[in-house]
C-alpha atoms as a PDB file:
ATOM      1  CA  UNK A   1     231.973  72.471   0.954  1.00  0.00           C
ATOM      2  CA  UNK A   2     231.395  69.129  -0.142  1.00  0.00           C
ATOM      3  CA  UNK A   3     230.658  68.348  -3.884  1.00  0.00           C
ATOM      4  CA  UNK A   4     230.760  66.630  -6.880  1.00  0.00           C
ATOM      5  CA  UNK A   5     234.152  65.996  -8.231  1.00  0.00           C
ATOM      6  CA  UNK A   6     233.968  63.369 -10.984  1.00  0.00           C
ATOM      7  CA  UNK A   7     232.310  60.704 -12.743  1.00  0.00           C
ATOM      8  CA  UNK A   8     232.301  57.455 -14.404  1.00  0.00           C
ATOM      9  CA  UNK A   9     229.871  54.917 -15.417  1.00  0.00           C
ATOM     10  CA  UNK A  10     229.348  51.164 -16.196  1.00  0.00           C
ATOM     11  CA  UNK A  11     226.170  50.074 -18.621  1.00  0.00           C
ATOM     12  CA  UNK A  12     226.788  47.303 -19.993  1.00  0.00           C
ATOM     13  CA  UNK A  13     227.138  45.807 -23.892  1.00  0.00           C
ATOM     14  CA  UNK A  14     225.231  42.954 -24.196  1.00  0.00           C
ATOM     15  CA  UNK A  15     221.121  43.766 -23.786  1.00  0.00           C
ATOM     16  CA  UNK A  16     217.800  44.046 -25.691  1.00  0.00           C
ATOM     17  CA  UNK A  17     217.022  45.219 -29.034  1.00  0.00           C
ATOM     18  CA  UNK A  18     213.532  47.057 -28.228  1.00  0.00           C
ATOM     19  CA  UNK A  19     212.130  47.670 -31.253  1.00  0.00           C
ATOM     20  CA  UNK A  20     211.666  43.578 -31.562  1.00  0.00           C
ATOM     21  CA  UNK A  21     209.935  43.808 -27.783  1.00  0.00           C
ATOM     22  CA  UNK A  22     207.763  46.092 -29.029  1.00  0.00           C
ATOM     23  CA  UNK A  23     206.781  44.118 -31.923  1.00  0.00           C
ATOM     24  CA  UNK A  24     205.965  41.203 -29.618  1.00  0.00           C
ATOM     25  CA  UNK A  25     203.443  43.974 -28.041  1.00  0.00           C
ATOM     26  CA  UNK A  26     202.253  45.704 -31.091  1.00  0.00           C
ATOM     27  CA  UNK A  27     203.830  48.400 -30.753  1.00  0.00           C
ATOM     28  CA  UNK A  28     205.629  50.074 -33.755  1.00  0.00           C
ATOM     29  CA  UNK A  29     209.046  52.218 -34.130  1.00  0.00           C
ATOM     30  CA  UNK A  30     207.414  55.519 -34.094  1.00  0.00           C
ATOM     31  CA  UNK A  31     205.622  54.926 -30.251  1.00  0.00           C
ATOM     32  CA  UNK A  32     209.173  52.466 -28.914  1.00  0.00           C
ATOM     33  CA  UNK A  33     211.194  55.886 -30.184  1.00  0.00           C
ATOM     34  CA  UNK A  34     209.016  58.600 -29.665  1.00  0.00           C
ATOM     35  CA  UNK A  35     207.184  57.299 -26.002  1.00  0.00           C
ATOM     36  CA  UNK A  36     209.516  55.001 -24.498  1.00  0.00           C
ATOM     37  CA  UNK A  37     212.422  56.807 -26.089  1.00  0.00           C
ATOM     38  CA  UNK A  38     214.768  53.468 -25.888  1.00  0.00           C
ATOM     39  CA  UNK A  39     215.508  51.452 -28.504  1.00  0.00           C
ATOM     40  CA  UNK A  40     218.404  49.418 -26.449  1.00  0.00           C
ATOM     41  CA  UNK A  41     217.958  48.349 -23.262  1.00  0.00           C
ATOM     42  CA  UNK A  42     221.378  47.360 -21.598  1.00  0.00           C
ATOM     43  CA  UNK A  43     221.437  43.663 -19.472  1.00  0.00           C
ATOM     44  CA  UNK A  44     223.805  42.774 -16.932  1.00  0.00           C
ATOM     45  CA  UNK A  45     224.978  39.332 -17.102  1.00  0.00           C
ATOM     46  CA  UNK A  46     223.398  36.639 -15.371  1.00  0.00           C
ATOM     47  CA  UNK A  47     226.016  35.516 -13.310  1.00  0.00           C
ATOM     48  CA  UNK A  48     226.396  39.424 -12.436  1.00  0.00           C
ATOM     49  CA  UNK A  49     224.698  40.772  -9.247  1.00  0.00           C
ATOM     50  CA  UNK A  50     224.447  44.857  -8.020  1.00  0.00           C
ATOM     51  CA  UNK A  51     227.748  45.083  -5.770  1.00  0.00           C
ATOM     52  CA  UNK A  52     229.316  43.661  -9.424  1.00  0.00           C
ATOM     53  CA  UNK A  53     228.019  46.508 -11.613  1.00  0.00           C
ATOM     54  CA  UNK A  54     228.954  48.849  -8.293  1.00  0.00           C
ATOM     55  CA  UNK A  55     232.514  47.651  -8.962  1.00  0.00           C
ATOM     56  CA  UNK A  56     233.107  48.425 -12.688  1.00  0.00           C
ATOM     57  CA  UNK A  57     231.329  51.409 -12.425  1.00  0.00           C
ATOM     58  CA  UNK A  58     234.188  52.468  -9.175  1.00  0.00           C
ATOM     59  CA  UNK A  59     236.955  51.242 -11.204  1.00  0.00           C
ATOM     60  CA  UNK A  60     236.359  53.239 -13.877  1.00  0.00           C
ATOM     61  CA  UNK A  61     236.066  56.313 -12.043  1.00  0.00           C
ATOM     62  CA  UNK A  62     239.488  55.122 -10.563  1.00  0.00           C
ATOM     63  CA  UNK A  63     241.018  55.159 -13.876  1.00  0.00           C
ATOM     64  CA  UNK A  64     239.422  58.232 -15.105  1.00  0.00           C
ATOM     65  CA  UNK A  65     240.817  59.711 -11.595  1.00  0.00           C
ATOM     66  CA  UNK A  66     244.560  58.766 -11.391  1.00  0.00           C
ATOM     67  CA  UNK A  67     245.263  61.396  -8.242  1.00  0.00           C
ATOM     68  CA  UNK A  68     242.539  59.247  -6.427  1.00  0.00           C
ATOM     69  CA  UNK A  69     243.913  56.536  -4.334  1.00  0.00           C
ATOM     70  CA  UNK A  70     241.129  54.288  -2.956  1.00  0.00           C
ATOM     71  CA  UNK A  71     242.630  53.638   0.015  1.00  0.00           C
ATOM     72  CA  UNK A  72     241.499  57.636   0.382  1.00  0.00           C
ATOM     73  CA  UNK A  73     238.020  56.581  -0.102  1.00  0.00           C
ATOM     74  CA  UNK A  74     236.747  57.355   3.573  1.00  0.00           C
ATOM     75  CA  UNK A  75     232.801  56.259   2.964  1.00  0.00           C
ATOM     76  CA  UNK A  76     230.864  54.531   0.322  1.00  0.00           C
ATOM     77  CA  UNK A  77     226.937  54.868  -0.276  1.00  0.00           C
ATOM     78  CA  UNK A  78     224.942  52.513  -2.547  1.00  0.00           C
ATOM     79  CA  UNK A  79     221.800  53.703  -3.841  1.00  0.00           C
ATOM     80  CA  UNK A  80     219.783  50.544  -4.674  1.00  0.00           C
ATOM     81  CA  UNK A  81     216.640  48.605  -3.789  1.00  0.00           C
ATOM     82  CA  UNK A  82     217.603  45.686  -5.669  1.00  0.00           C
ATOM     83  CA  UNK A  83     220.704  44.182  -3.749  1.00  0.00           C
ATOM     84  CA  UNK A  84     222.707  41.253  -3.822  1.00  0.00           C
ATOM     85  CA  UNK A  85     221.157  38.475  -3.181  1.00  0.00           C
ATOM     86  CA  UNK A  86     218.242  38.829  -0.954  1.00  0.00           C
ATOM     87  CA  UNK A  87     219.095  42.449  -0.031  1.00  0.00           C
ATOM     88  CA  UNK A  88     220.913  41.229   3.329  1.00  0.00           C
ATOM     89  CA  UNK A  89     224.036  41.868   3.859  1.00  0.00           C
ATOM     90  CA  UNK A  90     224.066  45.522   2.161  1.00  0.00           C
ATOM     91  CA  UNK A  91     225.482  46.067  -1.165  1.00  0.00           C
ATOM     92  CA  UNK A  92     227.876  48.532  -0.028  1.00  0.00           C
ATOM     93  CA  UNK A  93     229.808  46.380   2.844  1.00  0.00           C
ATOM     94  CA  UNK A  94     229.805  43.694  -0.437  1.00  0.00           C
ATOM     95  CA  UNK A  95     231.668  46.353  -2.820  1.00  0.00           C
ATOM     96  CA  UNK A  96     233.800  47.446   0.275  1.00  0.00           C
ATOM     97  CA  UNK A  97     235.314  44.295   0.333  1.00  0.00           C
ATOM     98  CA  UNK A  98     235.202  43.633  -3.897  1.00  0.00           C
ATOM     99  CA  UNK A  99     237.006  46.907  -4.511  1.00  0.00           C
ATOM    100  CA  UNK A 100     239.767  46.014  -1.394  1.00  0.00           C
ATOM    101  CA  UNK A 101     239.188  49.240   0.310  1.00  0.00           C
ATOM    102  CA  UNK A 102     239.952  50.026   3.702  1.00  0.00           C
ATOM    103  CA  UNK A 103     238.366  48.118   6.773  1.00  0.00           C
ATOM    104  CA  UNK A 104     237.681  51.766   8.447  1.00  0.00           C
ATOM    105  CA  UNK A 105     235.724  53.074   5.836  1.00  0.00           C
ATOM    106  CA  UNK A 106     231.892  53.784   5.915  1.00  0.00           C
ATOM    107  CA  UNK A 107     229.634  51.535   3.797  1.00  0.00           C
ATOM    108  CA  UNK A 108     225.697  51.589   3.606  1.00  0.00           C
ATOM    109  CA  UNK A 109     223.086  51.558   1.260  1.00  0.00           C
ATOM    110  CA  UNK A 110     220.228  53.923   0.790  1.00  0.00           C
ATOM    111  CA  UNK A 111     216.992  52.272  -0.486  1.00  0.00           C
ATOM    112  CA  UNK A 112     215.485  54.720  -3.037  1.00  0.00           C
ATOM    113  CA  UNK A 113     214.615  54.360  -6.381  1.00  0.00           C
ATOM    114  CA  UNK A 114     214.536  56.918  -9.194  1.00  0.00           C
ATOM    115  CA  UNK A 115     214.598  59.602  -6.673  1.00  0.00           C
ATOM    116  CA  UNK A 116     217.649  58.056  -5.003  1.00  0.00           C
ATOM    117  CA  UNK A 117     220.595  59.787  -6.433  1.00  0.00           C
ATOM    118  CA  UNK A 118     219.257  63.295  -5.415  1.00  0.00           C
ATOM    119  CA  UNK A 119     219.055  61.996  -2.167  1.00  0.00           C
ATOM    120  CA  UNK A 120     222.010  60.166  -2.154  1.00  0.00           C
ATOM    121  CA  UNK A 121     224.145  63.140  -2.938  1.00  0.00           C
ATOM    122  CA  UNK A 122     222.825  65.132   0.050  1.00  0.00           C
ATOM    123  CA  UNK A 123     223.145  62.200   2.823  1.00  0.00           C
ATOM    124  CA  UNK A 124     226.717  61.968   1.361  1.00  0.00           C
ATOM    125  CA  UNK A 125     227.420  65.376   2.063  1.00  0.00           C
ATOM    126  CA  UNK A 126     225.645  65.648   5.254  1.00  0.00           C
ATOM    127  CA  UNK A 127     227.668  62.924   6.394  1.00  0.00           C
ATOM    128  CA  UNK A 128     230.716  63.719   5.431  1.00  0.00           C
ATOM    129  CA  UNK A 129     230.483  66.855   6.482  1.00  0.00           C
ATOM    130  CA  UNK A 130     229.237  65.750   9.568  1.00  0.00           C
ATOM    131  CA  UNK A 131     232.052  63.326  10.124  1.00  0.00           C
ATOM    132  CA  UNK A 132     235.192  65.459   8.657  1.00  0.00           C
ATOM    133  CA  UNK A 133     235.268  62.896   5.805  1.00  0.00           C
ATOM    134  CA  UNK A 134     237.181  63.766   2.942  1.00  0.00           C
ATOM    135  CA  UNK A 135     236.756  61.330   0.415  1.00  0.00           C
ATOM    136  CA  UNK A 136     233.368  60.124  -0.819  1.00  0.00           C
ATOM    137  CA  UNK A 137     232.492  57.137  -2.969  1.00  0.00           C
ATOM    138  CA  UNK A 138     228.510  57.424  -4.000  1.00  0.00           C
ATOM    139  CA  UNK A 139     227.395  54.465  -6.147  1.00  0.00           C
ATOM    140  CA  UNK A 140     223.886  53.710  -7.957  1.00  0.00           C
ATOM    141  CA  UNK A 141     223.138  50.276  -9.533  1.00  0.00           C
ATOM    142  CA  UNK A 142     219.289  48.613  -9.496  1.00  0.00           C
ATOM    143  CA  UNK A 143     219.263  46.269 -11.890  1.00  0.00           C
ATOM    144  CA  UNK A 144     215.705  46.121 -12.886  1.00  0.00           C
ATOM    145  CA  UNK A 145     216.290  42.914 -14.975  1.00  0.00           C
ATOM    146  CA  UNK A 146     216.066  41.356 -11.737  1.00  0.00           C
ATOM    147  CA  UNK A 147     212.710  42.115 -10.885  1.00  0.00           C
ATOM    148  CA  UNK A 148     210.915  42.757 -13.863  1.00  0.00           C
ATOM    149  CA  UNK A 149     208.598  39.966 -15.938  1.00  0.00           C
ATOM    150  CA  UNK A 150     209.749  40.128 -19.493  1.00  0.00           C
ATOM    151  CA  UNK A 151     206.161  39.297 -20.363  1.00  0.00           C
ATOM    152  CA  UNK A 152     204.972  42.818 -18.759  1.00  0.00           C
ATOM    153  CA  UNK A 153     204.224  44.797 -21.362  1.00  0.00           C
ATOM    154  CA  UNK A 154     203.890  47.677 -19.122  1.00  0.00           C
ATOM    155  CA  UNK A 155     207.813  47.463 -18.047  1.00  0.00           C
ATOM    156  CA  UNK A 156     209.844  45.179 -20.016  1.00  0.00           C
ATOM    157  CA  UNK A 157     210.568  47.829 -22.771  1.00  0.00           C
ATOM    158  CA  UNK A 158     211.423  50.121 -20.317  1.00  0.00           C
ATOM    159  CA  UNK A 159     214.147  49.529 -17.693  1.00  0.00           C
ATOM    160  CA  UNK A 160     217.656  49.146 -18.278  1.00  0.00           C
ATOM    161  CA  UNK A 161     220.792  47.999 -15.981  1.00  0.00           C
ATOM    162  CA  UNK A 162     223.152  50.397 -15.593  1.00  0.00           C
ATOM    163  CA  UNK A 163     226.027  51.819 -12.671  1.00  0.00           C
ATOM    164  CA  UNK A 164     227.304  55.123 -11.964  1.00  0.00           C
ATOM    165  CA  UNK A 165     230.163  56.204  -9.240  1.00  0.00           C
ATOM    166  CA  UNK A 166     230.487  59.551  -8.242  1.00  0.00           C
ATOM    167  CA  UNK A 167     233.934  60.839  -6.214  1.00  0.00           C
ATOM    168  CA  UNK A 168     232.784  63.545  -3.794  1.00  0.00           C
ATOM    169  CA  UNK A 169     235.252  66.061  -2.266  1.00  0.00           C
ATOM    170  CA  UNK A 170     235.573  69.628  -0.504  1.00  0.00           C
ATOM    171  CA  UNK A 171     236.345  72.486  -2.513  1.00  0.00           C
ATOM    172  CA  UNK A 172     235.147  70.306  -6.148  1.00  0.00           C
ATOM    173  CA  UNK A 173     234.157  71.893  -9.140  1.00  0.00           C
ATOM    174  CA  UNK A 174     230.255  71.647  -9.123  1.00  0.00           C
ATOM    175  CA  UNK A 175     228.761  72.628  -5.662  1.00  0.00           C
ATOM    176  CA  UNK A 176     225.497  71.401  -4.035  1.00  0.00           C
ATOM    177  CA  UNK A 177     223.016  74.315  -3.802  1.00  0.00           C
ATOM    178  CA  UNK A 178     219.379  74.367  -2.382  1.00  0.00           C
ATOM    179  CA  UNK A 179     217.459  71.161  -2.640  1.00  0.00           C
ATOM    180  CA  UNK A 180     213.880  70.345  -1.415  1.00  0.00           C
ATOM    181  CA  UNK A 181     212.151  66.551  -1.265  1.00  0.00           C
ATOM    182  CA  UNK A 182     208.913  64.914  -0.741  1.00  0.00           C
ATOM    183  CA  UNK A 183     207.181  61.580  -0.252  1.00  0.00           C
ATOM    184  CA  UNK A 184     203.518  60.082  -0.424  1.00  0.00           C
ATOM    185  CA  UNK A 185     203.566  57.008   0.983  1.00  0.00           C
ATOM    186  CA  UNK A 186     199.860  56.888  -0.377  1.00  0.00           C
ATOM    187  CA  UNK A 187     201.230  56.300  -4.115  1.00  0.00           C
ATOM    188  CA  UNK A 188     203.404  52.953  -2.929  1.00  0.00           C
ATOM    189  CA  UNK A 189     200.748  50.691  -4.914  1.00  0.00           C
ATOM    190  CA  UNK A 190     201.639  52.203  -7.967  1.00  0.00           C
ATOM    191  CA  UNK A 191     205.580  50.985  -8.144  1.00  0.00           C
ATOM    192  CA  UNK A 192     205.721  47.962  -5.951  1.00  0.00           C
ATOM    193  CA  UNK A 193     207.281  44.702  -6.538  1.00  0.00           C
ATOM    194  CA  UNK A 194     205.376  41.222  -5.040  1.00  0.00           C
ATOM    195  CA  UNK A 195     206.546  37.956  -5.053  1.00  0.00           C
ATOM    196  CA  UNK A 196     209.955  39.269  -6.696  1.00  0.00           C
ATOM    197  CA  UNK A 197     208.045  40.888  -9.912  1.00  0.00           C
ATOM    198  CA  UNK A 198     207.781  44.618  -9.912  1.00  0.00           C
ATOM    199  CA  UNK A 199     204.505  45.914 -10.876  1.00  0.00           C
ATOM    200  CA  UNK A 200     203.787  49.326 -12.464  1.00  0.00           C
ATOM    201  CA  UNK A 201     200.493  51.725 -12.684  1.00  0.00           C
ATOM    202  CA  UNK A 202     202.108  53.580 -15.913  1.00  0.00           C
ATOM    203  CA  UNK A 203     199.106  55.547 -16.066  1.00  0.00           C
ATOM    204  CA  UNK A 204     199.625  57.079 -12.465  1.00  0.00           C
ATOM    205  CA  UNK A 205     202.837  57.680 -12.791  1.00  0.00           C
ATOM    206  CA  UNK A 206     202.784  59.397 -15.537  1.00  0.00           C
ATOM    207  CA  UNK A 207     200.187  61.512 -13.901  1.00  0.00           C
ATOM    208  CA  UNK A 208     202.222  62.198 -10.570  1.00  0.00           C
ATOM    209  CA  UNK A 209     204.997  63.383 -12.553  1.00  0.00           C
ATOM    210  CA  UNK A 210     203.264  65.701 -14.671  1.00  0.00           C
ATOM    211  CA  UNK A 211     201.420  67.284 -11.393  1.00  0.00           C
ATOM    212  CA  UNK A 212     204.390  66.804  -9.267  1.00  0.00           C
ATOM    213  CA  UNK A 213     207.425  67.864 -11.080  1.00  0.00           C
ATOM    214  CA  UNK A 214     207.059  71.146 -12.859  1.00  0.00           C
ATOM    215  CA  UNK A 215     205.641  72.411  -9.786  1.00  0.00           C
ATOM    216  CA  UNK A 216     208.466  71.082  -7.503  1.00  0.00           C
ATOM    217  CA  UNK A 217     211.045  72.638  -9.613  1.00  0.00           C
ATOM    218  CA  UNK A 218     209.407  75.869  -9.641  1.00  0.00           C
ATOM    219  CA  UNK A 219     209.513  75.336  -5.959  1.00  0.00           C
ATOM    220  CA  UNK A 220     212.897  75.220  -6.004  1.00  0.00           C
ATOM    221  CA  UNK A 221     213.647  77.846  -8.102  1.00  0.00           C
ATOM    222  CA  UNK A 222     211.818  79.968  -5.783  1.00  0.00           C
ATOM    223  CA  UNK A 223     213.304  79.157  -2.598  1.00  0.00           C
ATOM    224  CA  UNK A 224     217.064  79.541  -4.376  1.00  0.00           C
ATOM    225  CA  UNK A 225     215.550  83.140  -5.724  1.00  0.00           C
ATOM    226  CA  UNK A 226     216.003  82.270  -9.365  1.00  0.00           C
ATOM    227  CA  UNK A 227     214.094  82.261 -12.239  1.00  0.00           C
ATOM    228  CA  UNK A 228     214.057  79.257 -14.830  1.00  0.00           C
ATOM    229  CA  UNK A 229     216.356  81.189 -17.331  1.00  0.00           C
ATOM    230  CA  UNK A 230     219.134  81.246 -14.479  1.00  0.00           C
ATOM    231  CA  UNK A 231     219.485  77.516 -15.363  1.00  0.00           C
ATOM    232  CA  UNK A 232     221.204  76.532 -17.937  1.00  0.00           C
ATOM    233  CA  UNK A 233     220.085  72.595 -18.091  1.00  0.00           C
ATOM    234  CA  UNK A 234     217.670  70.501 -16.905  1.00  0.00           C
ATOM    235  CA  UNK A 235     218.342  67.224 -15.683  1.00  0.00           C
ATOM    236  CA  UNK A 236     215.760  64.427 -15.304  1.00  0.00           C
ATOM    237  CA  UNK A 237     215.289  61.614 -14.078  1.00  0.00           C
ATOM    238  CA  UNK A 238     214.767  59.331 -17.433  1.00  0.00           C
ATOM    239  CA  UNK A 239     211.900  57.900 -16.419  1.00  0.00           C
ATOM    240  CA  UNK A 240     210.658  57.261 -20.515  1.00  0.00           C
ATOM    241  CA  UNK A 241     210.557  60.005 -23.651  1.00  0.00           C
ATOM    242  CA  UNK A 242     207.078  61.040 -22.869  1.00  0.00           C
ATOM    243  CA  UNK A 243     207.560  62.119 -19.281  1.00  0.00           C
ATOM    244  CA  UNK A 244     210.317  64.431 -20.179  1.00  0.00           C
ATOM    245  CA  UNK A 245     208.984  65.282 -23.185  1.00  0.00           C
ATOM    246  CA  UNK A 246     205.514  66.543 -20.918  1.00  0.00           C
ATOM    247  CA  UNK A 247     206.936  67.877 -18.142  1.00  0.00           C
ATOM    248  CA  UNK A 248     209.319  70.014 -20.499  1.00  0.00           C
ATOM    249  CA  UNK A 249     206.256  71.418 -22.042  1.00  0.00           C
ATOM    250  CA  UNK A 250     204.612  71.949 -18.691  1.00  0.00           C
ATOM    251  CA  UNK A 251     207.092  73.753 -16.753  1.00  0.00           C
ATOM    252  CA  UNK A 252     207.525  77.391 -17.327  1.00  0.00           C
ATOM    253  CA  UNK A 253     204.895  76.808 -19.823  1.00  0.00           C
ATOM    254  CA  UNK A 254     207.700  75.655 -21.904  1.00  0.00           C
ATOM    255  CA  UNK A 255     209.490  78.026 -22.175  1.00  0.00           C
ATOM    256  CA  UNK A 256     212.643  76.325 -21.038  1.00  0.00           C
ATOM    257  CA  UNK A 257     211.920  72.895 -23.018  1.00  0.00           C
ATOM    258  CA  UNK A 258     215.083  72.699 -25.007  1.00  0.00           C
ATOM    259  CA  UNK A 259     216.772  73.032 -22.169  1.00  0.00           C
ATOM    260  CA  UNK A 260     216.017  69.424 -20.802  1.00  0.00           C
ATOM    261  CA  UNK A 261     218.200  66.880 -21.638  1.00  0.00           C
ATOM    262  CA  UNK A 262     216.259  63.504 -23.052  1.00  0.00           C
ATOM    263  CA  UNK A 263     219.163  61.057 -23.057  1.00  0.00           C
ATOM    264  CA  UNK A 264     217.928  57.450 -22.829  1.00  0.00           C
ATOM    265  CA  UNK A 265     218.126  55.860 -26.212  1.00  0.00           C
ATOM    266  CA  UNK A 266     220.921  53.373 -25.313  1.00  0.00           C
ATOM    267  CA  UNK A 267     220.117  53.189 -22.029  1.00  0.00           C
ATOM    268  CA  UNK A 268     216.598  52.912 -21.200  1.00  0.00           C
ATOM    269  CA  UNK A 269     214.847  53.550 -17.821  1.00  0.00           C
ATOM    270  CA  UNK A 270     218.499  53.248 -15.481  1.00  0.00           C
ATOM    271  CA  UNK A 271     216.605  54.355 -12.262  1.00  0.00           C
ATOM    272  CA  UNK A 272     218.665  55.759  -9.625  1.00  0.00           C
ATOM    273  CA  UNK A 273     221.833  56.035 -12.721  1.00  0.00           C
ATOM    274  CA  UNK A 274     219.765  58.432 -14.886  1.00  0.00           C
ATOM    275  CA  UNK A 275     220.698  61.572 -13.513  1.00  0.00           C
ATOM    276  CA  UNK A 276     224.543  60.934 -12.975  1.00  0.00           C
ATOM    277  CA  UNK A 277     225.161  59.201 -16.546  1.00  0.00           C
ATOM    278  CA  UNK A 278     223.264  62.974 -17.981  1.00  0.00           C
ATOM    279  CA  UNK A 279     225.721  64.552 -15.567  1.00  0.00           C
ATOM    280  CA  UNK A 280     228.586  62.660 -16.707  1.00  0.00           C
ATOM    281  CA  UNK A 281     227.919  62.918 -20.757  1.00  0.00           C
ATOM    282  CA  UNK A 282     226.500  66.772 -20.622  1.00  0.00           C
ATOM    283  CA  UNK A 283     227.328  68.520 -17.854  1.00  0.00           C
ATOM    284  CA  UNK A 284     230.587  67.757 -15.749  1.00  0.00           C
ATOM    285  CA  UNK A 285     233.116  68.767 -18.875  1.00  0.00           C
ATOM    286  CA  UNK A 286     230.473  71.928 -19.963  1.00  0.00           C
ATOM    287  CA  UNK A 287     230.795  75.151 -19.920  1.00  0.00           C
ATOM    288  CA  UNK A 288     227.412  74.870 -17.624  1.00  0.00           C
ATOM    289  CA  UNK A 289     227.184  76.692 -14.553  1.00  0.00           C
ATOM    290  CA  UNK A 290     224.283  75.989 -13.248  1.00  0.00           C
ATOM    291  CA  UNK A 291     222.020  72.580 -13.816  1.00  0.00           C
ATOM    292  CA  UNK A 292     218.807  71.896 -12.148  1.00  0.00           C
ATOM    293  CA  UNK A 293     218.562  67.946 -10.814  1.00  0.00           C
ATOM    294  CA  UNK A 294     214.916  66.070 -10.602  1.00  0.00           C
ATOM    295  CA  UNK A 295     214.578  62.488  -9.234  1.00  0.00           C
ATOM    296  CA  UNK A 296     211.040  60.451  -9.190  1.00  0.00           C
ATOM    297  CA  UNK A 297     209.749  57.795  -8.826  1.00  0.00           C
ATOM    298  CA  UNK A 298     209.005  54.936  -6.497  1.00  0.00           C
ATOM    299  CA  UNK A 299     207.695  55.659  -2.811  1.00  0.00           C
ATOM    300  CA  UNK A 300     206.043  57.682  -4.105  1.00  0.00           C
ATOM    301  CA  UNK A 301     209.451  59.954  -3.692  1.00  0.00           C
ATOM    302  CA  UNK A 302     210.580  62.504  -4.938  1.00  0.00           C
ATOM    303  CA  UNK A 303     214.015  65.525  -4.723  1.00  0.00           C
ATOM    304  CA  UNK A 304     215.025  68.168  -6.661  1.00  0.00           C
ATOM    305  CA  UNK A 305     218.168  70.290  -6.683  1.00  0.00           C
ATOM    306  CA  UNK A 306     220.150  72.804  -8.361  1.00  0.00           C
ATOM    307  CA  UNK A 307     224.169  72.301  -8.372  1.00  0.00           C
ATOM    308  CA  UNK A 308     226.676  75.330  -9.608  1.00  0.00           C
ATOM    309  CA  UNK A 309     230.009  75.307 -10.945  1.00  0.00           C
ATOM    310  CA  UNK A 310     232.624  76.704  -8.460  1.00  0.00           C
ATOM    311  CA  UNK A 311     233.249  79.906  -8.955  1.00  0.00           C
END
C-alpha cells in the first residue's frame, strides 16, 4: 500500500514582521497573536517563482533521504494554483526539468488550494497504484505573495510562502486510511482572485469552516468506526488561530481540543503546505499512531482523512 514515507520543507528566511502590519491596520499584539496567530509571515524572493520553492523544498527531502535516488522518482504532483508564470506550462513539467529528473517520469499539477494536499495525497496514491509506480514525489508551493494586495487588510497579515515535498512509497511507515471530500461550487465568490488580486469574504469563511469541519470529521470518524479518542492528533489546515482555535472547541464539544495542533506562528497562512509542515514537525518522528488530516478552503473544497502508523 502506498504511503507516506518522508518529509522535508522549504519556508523561507527573509519575510514580514506582522505585528508592524497590524499596526498599519490598528490592530494590536494581543488580536495579530491570538486571531491571526502569525507574527512572521515568510516571503519568497522576488526573482523566485513556485517550480523554485518546489525545488528546495525536493532537495531537501533528497538530503534528508540519502537511500532515495531521484532518478527513482517515477511521478511528481504539484499542488498549486499559483504557477509559474501565467500558470501555462504546469509547474510540475518546470520542476521536472529544474531537479534533472528523468524524461519518463509523470509530472502534473493539481489546482487546489488549502484543501489540496489531502487531495493530493490520494490522487498520488491512486495513481501510483494504478500505474505500478513506485516512487512518488508530491510537492505543495502557492505563493500567496503573488496574488495578494499588501494594502488588504483582510489578507495581507495572513498568508505566507512556503514548500513542502513529500516521498511516497509502498509498504511506508504512515498508511493512508479512509478519507471523504466535498465541494460547493456555490461558495467560489468568497476566495477568488480578479485581475491577479485575490479577494477574501473572511467572515464566510470563517463561517463555512466552523459548520463544515467539525461535522466532516465526525463524518469520518464514523465511516472509519472510530471515536474521536482513537486519534491521537489533529491536523489542520492553518487557515488563522481563530479557526482552529473554534473548530477545536466545536468538535466533540471539545473534548478533544488539546489535541489539535495550532502551528503557524512563523509561518502564517501556507495554504496547501499547512498540513505537511504539522506532519513533518509533530507527527512523522512521534510516537503517534493515528492523526486525523483536514484541508479547507478555496472552491469552496474541502477533504479529510485519517493516516496510521504501520503496524
Amino acid at each position: 500500500m502506498i504511503g507516506i514515507k518522508s518529509i522535508a520543507s522549504y519556508v523561507p528566511v527573509t519575510g514580514v514582521d506582522n505585528y508592524l502590519q497590524g499596526a498599519k491596520f490598528g490592530k494590536d499584539q494581543e488580536f495579530i497573536f491570538g486571531k491571526i496567530g502569525s507574527t512572521f509571515l515568510p516571503r519568497k524572493d522576488a526573482n523566485q517563482e513556485t517550480s523554485d520553492l518546489c525545488v528546495e523544498a525536493a532537495r531537501n527531502l533528497f538530503a534528508a533521504n540519502p537511500s532515495l535516488d531521484p532518478a527513482a522518482i517515477d511521478v511528481v504532483i504539484v499542488v498549486t494554483q499559483n504557477g509559474d508564470a501565467e500558470g501555462l506550462p504546469h509547474t510540475a513539467a518546470i520542476v521536472q526539468h529544474k531537479l534533472g529528473l528523468s524524461t519518463a517520469v509523470a509530472a502534473f499539477d493539481v489546482s487546489l488550494g488549502c484543501s489540496g494536499y489531502v487531495y493530493g495525497l490520494y490522487a498520488m496514491k491512486g495513481f501510483m497504484e494504478a500505474a505500478g509506480l513506485k516512487n512518488g514525489l508530491l510537492l505543495t508551493a502557492d505563493p500567496y505573495s503573488k496574488i495578494v494586495d499588501p494594502e488588504d487588510r483582510n489578507t495581507t497579515m495572513l498568508f505566507g510562502d512556503a514548500a513542502t515535498a513529500t516521498w511516497m512509497v509502498d509498504g511506508a511507515p504512515w498508511q493512508l486510511g479512509k478519507s471523504l471530500f466535498g465541494s460547493d461550487g456555490a461558495g467560489a465568490e468568497h476566495l477568488r482572485t480578479t485581475d491577479g488580486k485575490f479577494f477574501m469574504n473572511g467572515r464566510q469563511v470563517y463561517n463555512f469552516a466552523l459548520v463544515k469541519v467539525p461535522a466532516h470529521l465526525a463524518q469520518l470518524l464514523e465511516a472509519s468506526e472510530l471515536s474521536a479518542s482513537d486519534v491521537d492528533l489533529y491536523c489542520l489546515h492553518q487557515g488563522s488561530a481563530a479557526i482552529v482555535d473554534a473548530v477545536s472547541q466545536r468538535f466533540d464539544g471539545g473534548e478533544q481540543r488539546q489535541k489539535f495542533v495550532k502551528d503557524m506562528v512563523e509561518t502564517g497562512n501556507t495554504v496547501s503546505s499547512s498540513i505537511p509542515l504539522l506532519l513533518e514537525r509533530h507527527v512523522l518522528q512521534s510516537q503517534h499512531q493515528r492523526v486525523a488530516l483536514s484541508g479547507f478552503g478555496v472552491g469552496l473544497s474541502w477533504g479529510s482523512a485519517i493516516i496510521e502508523r504501520d503496524a
